[in-house]
C-alpha atoms as a PDB file:
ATOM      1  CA  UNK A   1       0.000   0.000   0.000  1.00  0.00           C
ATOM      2  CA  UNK A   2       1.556   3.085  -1.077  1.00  0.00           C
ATOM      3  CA  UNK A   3       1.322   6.514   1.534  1.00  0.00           C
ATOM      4  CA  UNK A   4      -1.501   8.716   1.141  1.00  0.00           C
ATOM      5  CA  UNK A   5       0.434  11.446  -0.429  1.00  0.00           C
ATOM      6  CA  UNK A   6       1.755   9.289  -2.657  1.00  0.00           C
ATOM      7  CA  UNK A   7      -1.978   7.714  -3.950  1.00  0.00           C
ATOM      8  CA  UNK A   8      -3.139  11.465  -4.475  1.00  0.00           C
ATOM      9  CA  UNK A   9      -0.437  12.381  -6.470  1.00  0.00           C
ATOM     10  CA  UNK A  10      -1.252   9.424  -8.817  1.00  0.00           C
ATOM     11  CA  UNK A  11      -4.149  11.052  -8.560  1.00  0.00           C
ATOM     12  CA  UNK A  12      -3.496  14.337  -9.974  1.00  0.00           C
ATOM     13  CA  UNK A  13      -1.316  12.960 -12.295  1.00  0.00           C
ATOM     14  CA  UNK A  14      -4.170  10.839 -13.640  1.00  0.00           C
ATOM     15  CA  UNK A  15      -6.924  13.249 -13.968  1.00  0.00           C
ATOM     16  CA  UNK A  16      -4.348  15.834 -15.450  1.00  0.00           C
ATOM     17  CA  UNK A  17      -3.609  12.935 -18.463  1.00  0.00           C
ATOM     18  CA  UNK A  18      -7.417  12.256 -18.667  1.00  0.00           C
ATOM     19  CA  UNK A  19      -8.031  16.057 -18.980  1.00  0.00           C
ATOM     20  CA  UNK A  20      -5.520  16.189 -22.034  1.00  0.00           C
ATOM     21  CA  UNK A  21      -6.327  13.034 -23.815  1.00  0.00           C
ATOM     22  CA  UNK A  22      -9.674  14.889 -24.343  1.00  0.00           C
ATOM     23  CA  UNK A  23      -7.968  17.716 -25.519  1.00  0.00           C
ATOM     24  CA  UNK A  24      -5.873  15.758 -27.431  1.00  0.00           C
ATOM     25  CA  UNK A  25      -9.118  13.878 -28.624  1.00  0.00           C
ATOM     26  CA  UNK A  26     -10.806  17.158 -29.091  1.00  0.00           C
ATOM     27  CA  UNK A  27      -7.952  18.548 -31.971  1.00  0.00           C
ATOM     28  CA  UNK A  28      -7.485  15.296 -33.569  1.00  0.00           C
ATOM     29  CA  UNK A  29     -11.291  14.596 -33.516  1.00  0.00           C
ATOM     30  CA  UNK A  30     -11.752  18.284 -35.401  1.00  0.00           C
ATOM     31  CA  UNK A  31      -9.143  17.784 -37.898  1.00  0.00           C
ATOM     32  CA  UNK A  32      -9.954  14.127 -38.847  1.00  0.00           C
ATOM     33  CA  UNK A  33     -13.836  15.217 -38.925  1.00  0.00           C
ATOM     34  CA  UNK A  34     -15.866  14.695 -41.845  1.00  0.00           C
ATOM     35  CA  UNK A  35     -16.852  17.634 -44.015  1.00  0.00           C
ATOM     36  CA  UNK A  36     -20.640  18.076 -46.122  1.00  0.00           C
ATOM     37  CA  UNK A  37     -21.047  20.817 -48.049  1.00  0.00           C
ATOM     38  CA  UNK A  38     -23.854  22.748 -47.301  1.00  0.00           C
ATOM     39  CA  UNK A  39     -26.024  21.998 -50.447  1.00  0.00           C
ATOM     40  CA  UNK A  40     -25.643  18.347 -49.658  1.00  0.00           C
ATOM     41  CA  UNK A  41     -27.645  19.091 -46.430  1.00  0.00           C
ATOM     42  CA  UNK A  42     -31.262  19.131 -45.969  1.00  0.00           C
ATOM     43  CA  UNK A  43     -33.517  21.976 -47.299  1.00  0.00           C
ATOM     44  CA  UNK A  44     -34.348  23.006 -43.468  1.00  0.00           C
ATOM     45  CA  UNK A  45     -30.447  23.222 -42.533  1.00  0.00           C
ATOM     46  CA  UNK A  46     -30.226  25.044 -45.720  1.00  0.00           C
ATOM     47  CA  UNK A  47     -32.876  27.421 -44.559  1.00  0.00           C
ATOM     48  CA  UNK A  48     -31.489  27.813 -40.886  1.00  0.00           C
ATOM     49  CA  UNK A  49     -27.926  28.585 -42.230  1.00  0.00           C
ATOM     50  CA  UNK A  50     -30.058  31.579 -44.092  1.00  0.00           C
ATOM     51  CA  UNK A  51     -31.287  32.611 -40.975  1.00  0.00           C
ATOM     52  CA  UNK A  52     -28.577  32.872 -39.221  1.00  0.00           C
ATOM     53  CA  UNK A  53     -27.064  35.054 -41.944  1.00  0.00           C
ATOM     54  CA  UNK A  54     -29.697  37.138 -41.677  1.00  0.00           C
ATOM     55  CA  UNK A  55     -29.574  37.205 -37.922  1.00  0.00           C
ATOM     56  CA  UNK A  56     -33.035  35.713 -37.524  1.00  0.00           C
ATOM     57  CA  UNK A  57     -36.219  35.732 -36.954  1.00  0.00           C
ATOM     58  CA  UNK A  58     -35.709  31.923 -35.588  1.00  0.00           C
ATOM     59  CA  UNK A  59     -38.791  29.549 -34.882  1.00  0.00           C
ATOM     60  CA  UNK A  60     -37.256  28.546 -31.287  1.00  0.00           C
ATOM     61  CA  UNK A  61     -36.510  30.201 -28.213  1.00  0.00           C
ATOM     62  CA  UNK A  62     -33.493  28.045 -27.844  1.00  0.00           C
ATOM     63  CA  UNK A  63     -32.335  28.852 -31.370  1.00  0.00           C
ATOM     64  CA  UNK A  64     -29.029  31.371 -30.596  1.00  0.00           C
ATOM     65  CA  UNK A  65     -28.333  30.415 -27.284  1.00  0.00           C
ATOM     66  CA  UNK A  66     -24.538  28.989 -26.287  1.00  0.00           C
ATOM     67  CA  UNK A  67     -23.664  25.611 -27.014  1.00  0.00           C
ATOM     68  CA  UNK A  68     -21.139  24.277 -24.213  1.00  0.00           C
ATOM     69  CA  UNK A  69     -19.454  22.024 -26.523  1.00  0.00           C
ATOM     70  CA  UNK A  70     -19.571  19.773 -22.999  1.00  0.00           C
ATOM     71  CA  UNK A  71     -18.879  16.310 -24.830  1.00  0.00           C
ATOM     72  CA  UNK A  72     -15.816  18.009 -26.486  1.00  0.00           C
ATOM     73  CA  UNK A  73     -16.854  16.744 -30.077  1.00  0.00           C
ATOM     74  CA  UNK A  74     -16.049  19.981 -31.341  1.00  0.00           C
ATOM     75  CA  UNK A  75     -12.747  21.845 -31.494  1.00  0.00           C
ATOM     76  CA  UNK A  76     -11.629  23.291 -27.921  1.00  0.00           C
ATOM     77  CA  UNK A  77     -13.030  27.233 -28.169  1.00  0.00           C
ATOM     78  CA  UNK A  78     -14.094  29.705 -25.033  1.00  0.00           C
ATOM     79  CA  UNK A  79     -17.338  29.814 -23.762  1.00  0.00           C
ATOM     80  CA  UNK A  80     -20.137  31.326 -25.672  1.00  0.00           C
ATOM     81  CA  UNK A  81     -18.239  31.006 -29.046  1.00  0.00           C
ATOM     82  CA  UNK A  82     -20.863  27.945 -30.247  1.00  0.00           C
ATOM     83  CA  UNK A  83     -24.522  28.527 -30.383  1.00  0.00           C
ATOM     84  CA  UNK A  84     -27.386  26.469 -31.501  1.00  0.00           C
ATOM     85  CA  UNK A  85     -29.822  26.432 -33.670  1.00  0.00           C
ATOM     86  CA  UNK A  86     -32.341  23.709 -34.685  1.00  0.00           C
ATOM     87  CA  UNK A  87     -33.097  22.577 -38.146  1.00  0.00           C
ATOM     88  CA  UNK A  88     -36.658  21.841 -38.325  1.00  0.00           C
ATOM     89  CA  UNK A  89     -37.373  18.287 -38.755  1.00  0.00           C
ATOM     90  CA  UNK A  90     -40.640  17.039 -40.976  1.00  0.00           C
ATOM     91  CA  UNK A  91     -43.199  15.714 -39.018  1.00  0.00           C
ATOM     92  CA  UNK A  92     -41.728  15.906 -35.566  1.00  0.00           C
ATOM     93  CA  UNK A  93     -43.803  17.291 -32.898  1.00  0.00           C
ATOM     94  CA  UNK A  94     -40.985  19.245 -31.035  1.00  0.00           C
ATOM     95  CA  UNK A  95     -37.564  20.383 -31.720  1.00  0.00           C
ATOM     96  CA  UNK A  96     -36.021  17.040 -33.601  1.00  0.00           C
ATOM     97  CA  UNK A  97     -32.458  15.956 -33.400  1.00  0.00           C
ATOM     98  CA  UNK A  98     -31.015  18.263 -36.236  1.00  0.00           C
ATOM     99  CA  UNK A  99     -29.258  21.033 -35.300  1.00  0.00           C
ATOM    100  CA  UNK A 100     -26.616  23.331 -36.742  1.00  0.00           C
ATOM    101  CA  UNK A 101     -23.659  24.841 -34.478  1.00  0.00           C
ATOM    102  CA  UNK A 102     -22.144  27.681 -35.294  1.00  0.00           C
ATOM    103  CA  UNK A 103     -19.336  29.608 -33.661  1.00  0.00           C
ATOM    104  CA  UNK A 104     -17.517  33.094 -34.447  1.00  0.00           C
ATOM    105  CA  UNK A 105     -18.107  36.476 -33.515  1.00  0.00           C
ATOM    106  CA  UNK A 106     -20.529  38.364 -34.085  1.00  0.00           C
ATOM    107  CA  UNK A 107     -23.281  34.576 -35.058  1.00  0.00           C
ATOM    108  CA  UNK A 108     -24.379  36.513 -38.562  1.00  0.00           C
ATOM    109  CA  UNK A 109     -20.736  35.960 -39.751  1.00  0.00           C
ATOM    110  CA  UNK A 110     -19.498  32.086 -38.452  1.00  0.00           C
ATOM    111  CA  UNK A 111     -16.036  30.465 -38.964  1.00  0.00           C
ATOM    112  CA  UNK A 112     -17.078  27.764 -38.784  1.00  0.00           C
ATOM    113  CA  UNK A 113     -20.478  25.757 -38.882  1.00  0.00           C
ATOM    114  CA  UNK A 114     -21.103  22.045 -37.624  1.00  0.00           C
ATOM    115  CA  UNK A 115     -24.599  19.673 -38.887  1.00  0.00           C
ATOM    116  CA  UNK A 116     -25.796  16.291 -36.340  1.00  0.00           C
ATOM    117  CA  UNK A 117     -28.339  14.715 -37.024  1.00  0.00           C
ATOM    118  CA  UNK A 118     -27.932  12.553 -34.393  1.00  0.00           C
ATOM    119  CA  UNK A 119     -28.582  15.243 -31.193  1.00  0.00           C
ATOM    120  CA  UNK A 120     -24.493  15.957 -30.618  1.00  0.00           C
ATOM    121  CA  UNK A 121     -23.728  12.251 -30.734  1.00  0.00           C
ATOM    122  CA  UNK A 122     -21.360  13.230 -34.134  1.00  0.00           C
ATOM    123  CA  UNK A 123     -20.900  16.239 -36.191  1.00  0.00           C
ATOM    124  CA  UNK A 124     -19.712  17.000 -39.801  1.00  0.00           C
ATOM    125  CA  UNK A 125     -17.974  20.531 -40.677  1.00  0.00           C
ATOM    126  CA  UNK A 126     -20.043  22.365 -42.872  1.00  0.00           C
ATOM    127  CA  UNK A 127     -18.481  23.437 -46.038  1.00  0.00           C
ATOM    128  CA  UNK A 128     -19.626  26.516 -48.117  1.00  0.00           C
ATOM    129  CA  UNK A 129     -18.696  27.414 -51.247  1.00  0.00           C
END
């Protein structure tokens, strides 16, 4: 059995290597993810990325707000750079799955835009042409 000081700084040392493996995971995950181009995406995420252009009117309250990025699926970025917005879903009776994330400063001008389908479980880069 190894001292208590010495089991806590396993400890640290642990956590600290979990905490940048999902950094780690984070950059590699952004640079190996997959791309669609924005015509190949559905009319609706076609229509939201207008919106957000245009700075609204969106259908949702939630539509705008900050994403926390807190699965780390998306590249590492300060707080309140994502935000959310849903792409409307035919013949669901609330919100869907779909959603586009987009992050940059000020939201009518993104760097960069992300499409799941899936409800954050995976995300391609949006390209535009």
């Amino acid at each position: 059995m190894w001292p208590s000081w010495r089991r806590l700084g396993l400890a640290a040392v642990f956590a600290t290597s979990l905490t940048l493996g999902a950094e780690v995971q984070a950059k590699e995950s952004a640079s190996d993810m997959a791309t669609v181009s924005l015509s190949a995406l559905p009319s609706q995420a076609q229509s939201t990325h207008s919106m957000i252009l245009a700075g609204g009117p969106f259908p949702y309250d939630k539509d705008g707000s900050v994403f926390g990025n807190r699965e780390k699926r998306l590249p590492s970025k300060a707080r309140g750079y994502y935000r959310e917005y849903t792409v409307k879903t035919p013949g669901a009776r609330n919100r869907g799955a779909r959603r586009l994330i987009c992050g940059g400063t000020p939201p009518t001008r993104p760097d960069a835009c992300y499409y799941t389908d899936d409800h954050y479980a995976s995300f391609r880069r949006v390209t535009t042409p």
